[in-house]
PDB file of N, CA and C in Angstrom:
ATOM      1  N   UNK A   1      18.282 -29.718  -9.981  1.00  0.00           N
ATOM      2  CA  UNK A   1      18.717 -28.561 -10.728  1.00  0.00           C
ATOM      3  C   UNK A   1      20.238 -28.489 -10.644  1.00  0.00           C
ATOM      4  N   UNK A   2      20.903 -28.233 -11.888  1.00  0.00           N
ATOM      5  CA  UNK A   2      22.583 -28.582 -11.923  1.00  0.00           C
ATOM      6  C   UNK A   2      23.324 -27.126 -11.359  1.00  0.00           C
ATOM      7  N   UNK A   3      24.160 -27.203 -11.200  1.00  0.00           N
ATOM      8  CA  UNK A   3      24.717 -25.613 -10.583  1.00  0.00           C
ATOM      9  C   UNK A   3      24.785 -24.669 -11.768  1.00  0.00           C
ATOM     10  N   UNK A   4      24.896 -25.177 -12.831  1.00  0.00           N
ATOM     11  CA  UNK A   4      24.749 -24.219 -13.976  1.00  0.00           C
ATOM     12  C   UNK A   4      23.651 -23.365 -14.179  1.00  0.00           C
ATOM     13  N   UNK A   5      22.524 -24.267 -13.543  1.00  0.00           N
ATOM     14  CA  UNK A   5      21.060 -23.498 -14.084  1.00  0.00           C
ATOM     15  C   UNK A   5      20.530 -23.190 -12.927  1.00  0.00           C
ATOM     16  N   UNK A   6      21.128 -23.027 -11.612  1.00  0.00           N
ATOM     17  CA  UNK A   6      21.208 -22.350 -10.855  1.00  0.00           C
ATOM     18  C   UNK A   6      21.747 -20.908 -10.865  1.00  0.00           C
ATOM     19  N   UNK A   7      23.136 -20.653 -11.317  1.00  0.00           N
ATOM     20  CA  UNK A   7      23.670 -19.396 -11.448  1.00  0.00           C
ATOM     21  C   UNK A   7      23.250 -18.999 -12.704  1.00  0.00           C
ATOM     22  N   UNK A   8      21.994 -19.478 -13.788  1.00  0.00           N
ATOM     23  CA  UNK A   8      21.581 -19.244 -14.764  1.00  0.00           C
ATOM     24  C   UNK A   8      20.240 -17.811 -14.161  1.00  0.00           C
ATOM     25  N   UNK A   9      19.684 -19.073 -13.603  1.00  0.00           N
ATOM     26  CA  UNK A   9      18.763 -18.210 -12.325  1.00  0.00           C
ATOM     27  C   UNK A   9      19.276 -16.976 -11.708  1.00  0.00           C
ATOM     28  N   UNK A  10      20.333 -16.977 -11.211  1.00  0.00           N
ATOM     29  CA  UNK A  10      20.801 -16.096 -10.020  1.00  0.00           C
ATOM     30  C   UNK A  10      21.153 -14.882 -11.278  1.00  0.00           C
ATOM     31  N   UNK A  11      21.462 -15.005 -12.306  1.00  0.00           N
ATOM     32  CA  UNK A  11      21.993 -13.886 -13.189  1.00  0.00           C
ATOM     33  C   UNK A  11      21.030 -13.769 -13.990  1.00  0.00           C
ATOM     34  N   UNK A  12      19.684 -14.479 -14.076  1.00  0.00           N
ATOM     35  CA  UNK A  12      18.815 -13.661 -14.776  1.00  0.00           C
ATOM     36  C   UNK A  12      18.010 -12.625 -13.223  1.00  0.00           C
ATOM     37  N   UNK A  13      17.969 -12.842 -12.421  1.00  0.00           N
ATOM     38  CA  UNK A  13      17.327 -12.133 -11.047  1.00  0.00           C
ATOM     39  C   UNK A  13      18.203 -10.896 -10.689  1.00  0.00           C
ATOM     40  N   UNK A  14      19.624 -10.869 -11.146  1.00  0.00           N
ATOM     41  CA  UNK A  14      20.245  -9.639 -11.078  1.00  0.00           C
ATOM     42  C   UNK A  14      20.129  -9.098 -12.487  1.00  0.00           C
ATOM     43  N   UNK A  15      20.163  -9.361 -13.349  1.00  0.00           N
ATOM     44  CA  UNK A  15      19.013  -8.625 -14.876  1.00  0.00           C
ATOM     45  C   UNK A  15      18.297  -7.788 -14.458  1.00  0.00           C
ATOM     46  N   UNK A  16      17.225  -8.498 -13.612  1.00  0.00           N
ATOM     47  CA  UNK A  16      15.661  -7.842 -13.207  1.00  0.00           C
ATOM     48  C   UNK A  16      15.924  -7.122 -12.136  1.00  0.00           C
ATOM     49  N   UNK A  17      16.916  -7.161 -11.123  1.00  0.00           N
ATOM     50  CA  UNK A  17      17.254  -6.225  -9.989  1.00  0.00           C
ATOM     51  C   UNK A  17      17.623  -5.000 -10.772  1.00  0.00           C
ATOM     52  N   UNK A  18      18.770  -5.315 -11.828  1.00  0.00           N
ATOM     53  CA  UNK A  18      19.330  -4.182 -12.199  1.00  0.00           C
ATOM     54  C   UNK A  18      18.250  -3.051 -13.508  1.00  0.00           C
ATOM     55  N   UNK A  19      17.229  -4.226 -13.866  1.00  0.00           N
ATOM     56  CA  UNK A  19      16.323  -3.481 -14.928  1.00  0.00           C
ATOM     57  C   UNK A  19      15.020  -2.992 -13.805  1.00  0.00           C
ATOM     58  N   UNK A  20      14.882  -2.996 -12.668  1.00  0.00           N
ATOM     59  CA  UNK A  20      14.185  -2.111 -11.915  1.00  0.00           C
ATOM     60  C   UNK A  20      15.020  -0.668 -11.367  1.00  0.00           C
ATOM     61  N   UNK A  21      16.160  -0.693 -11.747  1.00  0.00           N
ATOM     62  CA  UNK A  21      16.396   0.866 -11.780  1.00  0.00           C
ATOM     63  C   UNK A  21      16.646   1.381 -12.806  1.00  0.00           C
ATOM     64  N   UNK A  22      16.585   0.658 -14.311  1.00  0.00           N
ATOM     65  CA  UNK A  22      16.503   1.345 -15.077  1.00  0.00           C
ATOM     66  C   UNK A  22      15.023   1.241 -15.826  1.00  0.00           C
ATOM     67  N   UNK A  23      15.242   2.573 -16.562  1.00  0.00           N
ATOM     68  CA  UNK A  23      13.527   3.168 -16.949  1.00  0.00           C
ATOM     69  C   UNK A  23      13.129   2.502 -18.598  1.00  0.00           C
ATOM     70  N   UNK A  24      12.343   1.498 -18.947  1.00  0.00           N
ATOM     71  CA  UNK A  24      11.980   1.045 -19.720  1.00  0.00           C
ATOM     72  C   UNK A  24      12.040  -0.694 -19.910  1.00  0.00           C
ATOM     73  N   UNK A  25      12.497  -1.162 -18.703  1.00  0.00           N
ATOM     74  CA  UNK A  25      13.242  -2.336 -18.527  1.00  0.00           C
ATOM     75  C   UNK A  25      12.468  -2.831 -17.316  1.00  0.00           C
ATOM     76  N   UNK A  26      11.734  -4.153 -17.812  1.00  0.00           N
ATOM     77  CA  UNK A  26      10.174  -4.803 -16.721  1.00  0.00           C
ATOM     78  C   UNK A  26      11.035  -5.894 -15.937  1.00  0.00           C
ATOM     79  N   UNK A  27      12.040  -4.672 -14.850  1.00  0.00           N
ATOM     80  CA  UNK A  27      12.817  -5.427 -13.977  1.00  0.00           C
ATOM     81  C   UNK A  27      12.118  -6.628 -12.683  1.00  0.00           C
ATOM     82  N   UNK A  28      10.778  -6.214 -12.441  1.00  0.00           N
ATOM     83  CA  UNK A  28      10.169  -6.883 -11.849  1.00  0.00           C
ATOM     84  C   UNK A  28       9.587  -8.475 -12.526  1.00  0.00           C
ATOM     85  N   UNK A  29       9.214  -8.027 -13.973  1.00  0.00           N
ATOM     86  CA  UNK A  29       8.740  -8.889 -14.727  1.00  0.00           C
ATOM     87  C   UNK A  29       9.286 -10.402 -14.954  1.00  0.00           C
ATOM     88  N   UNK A  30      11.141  -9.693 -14.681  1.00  0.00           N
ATOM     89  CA  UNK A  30      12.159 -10.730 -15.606  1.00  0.00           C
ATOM     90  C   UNK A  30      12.216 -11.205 -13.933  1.00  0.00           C
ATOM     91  N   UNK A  31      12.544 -10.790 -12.900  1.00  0.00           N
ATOM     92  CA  UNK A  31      12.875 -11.205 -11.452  1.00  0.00           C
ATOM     93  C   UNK A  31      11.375 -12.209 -11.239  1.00  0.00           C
ATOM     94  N   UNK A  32      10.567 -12.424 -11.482  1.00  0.00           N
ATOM     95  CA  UNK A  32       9.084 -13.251 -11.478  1.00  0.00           C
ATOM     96  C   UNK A  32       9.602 -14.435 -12.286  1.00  0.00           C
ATOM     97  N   UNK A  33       9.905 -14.114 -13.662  1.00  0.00           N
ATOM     98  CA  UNK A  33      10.258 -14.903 -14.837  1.00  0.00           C
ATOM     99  C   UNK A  33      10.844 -16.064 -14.086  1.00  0.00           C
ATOM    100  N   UNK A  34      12.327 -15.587 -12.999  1.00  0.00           N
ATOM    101  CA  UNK A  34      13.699 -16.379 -12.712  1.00  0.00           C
ATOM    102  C   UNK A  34      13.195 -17.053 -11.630  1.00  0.00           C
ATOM    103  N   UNK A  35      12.145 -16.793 -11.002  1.00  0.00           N
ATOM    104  CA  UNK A  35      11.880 -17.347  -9.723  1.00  0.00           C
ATOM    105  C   UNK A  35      11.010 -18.721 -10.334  1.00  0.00           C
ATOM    106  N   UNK A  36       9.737 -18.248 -11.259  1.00  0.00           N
ATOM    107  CA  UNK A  36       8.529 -19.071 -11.865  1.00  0.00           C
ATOM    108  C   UNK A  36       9.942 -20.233 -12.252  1.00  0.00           C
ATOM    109  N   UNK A  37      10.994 -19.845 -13.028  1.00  0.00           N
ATOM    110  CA  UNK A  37      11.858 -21.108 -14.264  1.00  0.00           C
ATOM    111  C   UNK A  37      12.705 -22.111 -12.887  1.00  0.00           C
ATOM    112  N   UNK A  38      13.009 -21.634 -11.786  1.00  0.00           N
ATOM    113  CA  UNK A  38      13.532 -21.670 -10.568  1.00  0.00           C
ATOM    114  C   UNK A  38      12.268 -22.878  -9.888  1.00  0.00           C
ATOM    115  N   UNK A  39      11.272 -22.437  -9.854  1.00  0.00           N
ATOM    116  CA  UNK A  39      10.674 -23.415  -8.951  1.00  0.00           C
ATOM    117  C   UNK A  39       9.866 -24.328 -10.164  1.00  0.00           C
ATOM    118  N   UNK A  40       9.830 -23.934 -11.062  1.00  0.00           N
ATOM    119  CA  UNK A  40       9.614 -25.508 -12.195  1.00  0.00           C
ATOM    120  C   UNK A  40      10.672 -26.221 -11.973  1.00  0.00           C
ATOM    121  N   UNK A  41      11.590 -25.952 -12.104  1.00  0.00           N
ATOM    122  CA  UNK A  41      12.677 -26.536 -11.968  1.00  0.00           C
ATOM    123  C   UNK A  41      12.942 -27.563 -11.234  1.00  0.00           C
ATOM    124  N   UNK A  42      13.091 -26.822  -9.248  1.00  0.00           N
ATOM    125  CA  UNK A  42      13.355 -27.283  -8.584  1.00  0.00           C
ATOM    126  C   UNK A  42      12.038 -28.315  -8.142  1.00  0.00           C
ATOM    127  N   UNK A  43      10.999 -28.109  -8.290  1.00  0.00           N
ATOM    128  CA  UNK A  43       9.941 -28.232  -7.385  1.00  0.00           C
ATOM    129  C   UNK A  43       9.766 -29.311  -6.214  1.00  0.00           C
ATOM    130  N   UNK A  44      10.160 -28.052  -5.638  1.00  0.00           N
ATOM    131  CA  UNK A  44      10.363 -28.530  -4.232  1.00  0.00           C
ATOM    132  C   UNK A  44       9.025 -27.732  -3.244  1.00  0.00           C
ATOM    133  N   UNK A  45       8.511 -27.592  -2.284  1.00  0.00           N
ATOM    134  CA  UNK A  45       7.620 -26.764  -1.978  1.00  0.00           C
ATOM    135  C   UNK A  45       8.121 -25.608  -1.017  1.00  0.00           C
ATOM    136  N   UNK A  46       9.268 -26.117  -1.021  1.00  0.00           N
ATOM    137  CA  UNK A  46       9.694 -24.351  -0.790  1.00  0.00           C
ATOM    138  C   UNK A  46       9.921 -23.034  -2.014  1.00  0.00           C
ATOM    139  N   UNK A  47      10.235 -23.955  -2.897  1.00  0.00           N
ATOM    140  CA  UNK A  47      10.410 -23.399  -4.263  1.00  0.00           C
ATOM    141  C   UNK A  47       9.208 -22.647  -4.329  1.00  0.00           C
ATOM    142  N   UNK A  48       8.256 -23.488  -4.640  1.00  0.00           N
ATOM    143  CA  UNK A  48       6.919 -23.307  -4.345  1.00  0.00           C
ATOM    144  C   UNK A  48       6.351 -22.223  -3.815  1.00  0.00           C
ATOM    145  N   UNK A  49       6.644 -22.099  -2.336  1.00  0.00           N
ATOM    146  CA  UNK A  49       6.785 -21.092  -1.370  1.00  0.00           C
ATOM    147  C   UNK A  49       7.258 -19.480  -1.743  1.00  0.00           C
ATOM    148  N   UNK A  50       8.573 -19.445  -2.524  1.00  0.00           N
ATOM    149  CA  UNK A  50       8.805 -18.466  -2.448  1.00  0.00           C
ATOM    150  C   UNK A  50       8.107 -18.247  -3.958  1.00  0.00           C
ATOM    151  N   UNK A  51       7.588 -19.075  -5.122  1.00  0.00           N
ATOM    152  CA  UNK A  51       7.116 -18.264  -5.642  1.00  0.00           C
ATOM    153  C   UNK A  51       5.754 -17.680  -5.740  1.00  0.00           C
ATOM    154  N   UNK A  52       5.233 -18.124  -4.763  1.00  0.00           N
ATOM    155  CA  UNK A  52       3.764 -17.899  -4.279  1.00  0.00           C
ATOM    156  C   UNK A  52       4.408 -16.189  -3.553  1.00  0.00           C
ATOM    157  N   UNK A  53       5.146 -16.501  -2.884  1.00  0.00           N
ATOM    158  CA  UNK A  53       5.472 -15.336  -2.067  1.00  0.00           C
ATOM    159  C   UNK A  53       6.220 -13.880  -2.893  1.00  0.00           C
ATOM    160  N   UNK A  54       6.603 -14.446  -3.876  1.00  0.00           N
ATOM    161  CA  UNK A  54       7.001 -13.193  -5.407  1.00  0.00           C
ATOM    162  C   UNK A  54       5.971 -12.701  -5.865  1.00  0.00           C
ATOM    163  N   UNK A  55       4.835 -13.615  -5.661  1.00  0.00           N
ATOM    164  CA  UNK A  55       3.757 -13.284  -6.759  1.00  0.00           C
ATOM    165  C   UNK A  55       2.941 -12.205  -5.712  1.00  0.00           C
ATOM    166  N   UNK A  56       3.244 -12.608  -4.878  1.00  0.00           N
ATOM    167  CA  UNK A  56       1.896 -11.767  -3.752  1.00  0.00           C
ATOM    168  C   UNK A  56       3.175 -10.630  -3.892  1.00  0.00           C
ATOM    169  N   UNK A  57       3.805 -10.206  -3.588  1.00  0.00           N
ATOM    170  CA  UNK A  57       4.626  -9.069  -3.711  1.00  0.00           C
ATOM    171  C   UNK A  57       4.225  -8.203  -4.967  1.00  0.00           C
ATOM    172  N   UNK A  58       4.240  -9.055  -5.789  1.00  0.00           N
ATOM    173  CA  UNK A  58       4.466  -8.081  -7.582  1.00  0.00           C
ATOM    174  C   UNK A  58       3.056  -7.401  -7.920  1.00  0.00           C
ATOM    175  N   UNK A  59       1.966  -8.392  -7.210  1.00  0.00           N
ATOM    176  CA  UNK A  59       0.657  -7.864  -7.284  1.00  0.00           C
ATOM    177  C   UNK A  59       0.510  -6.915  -6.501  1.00  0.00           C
ATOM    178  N   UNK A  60       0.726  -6.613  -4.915  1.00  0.00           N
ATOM    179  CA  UNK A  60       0.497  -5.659  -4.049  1.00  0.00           C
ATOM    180  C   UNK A  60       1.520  -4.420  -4.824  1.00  0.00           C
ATOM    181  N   UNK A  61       2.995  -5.108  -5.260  1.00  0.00           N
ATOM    182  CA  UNK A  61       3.411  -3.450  -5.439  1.00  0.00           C
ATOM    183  C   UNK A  61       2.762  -2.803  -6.840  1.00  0.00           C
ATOM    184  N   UNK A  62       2.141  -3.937  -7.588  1.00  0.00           N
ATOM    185  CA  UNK A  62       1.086  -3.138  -8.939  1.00  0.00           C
ATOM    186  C   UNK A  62      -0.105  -2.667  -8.289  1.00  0.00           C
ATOM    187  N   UNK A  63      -0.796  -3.054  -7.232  1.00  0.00           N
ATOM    188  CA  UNK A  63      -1.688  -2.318  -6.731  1.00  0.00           C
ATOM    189  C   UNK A  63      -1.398  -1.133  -6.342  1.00  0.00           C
ATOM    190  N   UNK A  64      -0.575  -0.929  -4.909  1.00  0.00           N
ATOM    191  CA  UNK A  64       0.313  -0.050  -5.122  1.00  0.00           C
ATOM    192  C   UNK A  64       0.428   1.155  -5.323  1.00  0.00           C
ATOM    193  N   UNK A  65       1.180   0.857  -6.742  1.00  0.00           N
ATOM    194  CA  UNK A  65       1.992   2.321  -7.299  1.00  0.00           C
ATOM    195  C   UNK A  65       0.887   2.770  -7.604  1.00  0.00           C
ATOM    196  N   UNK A  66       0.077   3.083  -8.124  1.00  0.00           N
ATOM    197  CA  UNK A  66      -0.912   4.446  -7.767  1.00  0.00           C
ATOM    198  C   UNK A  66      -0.944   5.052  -6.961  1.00  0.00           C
ATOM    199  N   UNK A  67      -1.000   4.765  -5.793  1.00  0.00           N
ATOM    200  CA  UNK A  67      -0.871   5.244  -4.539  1.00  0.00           C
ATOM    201  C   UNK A  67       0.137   5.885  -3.970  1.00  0.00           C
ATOM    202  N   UNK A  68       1.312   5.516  -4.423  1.00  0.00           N
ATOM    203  CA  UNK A  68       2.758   6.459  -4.237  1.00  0.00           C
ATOM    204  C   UNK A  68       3.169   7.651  -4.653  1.00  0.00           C
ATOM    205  N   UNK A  69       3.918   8.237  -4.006  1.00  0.00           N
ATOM    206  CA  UNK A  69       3.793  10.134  -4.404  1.00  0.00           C
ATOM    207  C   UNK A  69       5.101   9.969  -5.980  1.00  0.00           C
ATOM    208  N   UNK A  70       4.926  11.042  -6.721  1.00  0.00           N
ATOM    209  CA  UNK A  70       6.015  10.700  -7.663  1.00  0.00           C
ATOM    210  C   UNK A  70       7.386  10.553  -7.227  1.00  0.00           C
ATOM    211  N   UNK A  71       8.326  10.307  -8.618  1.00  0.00           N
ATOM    212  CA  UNK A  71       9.190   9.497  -8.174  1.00  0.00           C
ATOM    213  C   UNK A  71      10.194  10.649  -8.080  1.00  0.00           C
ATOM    214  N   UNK A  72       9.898  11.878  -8.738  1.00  0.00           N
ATOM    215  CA  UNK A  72      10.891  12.395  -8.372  1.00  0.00           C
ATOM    216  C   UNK A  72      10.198  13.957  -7.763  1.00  0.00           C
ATOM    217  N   UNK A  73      11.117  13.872  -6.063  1.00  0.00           N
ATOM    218  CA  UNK A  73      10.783  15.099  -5.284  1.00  0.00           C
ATOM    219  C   UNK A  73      10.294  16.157  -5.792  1.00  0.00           C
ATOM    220  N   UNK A  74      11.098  16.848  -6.542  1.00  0.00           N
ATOM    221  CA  UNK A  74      11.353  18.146  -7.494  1.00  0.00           C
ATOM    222  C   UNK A  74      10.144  18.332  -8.321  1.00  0.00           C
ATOM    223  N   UNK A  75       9.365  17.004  -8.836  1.00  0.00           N
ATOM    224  CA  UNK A  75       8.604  17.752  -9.452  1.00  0.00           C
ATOM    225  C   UNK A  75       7.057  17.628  -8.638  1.00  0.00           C
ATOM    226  N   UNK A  76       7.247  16.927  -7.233  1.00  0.00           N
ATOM    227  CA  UNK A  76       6.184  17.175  -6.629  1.00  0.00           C
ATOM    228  C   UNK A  76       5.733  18.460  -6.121  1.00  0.00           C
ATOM    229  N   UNK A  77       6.942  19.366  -5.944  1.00  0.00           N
ATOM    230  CA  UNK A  77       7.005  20.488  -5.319  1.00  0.00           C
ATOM    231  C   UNK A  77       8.002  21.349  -4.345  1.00  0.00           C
ATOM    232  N   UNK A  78       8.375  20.116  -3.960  1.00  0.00           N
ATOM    233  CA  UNK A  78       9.422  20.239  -2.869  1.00  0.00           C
ATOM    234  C   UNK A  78      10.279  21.147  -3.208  1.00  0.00           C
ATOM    235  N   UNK A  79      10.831  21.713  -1.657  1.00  0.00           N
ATOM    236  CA  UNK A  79      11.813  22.843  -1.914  1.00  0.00           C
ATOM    237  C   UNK A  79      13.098  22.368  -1.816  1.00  0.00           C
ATOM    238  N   UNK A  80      13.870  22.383  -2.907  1.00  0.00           N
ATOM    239  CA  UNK A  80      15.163  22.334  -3.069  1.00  0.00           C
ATOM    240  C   UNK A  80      15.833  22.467  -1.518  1.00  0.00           C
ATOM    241  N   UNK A  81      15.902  23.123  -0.808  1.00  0.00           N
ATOM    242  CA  UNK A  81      16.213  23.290   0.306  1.00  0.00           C
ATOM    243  C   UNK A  81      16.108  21.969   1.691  1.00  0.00           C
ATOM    244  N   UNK A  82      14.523  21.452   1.168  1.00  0.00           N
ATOM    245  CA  UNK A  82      14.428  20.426   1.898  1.00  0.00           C
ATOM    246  C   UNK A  82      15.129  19.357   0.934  1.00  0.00           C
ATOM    247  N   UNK A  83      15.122  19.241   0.276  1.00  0.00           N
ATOM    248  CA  UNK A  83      15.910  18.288  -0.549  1.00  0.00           C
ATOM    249  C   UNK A  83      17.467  17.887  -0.421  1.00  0.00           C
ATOM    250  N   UNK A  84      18.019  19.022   0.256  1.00  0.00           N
ATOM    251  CA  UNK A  84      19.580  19.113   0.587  1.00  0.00           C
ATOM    252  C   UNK A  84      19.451  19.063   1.838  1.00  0.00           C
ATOM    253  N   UNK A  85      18.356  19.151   2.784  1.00  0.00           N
ATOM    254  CA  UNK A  85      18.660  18.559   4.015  1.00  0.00           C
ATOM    255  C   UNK A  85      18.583  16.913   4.054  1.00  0.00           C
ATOM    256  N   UNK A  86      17.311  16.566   3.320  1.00  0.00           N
ATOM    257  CA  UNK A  86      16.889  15.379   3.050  1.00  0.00           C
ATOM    258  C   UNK A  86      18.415  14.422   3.075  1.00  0.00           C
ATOM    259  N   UNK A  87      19.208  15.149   1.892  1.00  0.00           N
ATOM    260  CA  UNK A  87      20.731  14.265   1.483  1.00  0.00           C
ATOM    261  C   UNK A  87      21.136  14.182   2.423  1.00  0.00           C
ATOM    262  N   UNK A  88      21.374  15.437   3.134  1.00  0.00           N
ATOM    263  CA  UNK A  88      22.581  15.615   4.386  1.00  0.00           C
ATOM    264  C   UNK A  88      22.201  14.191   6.060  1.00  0.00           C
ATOM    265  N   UNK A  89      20.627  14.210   5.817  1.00  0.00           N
ATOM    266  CA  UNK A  89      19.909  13.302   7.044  1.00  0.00           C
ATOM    267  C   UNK A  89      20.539  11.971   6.871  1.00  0.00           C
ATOM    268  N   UNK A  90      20.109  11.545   5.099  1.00  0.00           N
ATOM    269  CA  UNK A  90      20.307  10.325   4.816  1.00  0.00           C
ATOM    270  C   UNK A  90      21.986   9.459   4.667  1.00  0.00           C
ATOM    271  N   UNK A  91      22.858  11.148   4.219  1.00  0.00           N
ATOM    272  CA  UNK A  91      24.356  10.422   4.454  1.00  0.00           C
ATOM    273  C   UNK A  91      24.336  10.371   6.229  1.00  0.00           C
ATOM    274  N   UNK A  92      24.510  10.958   7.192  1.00  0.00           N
ATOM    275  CA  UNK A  92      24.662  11.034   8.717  1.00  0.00           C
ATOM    276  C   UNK A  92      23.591   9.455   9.005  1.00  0.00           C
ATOM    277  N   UNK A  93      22.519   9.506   8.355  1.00  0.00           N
ATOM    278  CA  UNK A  93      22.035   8.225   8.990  1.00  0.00           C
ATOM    279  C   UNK A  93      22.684   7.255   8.647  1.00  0.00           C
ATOM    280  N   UNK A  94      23.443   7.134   7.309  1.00  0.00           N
ATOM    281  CA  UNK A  94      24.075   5.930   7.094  1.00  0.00           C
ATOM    282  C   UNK A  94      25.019   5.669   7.787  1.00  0.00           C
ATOM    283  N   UNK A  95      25.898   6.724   8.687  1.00  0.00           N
ATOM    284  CA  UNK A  95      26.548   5.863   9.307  1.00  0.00           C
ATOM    285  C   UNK A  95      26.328   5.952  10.667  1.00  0.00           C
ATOM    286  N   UNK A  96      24.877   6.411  10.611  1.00  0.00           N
ATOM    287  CA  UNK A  96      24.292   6.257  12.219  1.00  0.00           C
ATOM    288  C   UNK A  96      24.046   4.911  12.791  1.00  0.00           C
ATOM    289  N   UNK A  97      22.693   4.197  11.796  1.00  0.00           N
ATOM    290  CA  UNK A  97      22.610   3.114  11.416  1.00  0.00           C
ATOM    291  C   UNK A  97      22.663   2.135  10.166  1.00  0.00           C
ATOM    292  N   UNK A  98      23.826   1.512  10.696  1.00  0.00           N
ATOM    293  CA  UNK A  98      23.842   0.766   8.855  1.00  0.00           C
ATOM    294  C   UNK A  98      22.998  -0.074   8.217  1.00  0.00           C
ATOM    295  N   UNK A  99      23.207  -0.437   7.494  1.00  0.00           N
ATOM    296  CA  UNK A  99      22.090  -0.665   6.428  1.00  0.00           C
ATOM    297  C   UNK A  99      20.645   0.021   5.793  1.00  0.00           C
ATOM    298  N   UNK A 100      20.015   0.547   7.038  1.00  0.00           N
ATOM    299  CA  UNK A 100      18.680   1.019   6.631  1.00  0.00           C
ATOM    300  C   UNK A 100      18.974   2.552   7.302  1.00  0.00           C
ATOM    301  N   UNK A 101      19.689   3.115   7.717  1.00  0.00           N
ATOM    302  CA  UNK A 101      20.355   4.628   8.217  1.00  0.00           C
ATOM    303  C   UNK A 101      19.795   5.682   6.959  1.00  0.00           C
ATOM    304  N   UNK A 102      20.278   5.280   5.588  1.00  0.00           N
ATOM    305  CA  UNK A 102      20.325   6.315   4.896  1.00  0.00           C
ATOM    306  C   UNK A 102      18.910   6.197   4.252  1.00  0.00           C
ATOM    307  N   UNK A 103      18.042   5.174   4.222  1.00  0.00           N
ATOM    308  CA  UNK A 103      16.510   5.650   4.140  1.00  0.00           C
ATOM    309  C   UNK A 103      15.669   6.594   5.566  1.00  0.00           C
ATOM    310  N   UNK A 104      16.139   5.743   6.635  1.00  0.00           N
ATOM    311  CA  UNK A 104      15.463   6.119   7.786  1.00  0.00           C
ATOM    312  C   UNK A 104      15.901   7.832   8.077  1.00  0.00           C
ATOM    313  N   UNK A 105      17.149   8.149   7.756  1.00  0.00           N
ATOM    314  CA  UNK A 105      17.913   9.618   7.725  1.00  0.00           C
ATOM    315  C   UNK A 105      17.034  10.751   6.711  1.00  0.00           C
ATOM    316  N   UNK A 106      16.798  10.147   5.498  1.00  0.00           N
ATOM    317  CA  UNK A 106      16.264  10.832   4.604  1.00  0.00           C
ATOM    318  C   UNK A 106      15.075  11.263   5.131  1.00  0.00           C
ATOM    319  N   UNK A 107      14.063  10.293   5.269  1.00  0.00           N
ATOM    320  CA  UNK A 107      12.813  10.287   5.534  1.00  0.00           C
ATOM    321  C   UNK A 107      12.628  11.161   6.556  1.00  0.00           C
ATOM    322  N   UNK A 108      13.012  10.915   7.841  1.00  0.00           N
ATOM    323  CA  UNK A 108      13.134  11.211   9.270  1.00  0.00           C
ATOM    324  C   UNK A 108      13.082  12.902   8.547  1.00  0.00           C
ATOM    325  N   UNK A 109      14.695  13.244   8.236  1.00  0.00           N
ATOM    326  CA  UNK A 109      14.573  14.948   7.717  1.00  0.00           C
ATOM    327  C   UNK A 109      13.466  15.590   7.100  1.00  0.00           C
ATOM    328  N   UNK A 110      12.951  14.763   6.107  1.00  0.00           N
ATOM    329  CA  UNK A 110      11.680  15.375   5.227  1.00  0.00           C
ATOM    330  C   UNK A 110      10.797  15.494   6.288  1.00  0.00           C
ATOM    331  N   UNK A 111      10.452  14.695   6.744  1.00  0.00           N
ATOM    332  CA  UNK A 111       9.025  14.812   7.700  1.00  0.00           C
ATOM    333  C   UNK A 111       9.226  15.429   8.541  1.00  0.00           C
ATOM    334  N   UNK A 112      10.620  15.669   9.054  1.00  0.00           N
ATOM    335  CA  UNK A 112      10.868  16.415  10.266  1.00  0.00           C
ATOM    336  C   UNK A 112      10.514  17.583  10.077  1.00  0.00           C
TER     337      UNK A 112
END
């Protein structure tokens, strides 16, 4: 695989990173797409590997989302109130612990 169609890869997978936060855009779909064109490509059996290992991901998180509370707080019920502590947990966790601080901060407050 030439370095071209390597960073061909790598910028269709940030496509699909960036079309999973936006709403109408099958960011998961196109990130599957880059991996599947990625290990035709390469086929190597690690290639292989990780796209066996995309696929078991994309299926469990379509199983899944049923199961997850909606996406947005506010209209589950939640009180605005916990919602502004929620923020306040998740900025202090971020620079409690970095990287994963400002999920673990958020969360931690809600449930708390």
């Amino acid at each position: 695989m030439s370095v071209w169609q390597l960073v061909a890869v790598g910028l269709v997978i940030l496509l699909g990173l960036i079309g999973v936060l936006l709403p109408g855009v099958p960011g998961q779909a196109i990130v599957w797409a880059a991996v599947l064109w990625w290990a035709l490509a390469d086929n190597t059996p690690a290639a292989w590997g990780v796209l066996i290992g995309a696929t078991a991901l994309l299926l469990l998180n379509q199983a899944l989302k049923p199961l997850l509370p909606p996406r947005r707080p506010r209209e589950s019920g939640a009180p605005r109130g916990t919602l502004l502590l929620g923020g306040v947990g998740a900025i202090a966790g971020f620079f409690v612990v970095p990287v994963v601080g400002a999920i673990l901060g958020y969360v931690g407050v809600i449930y708390g």
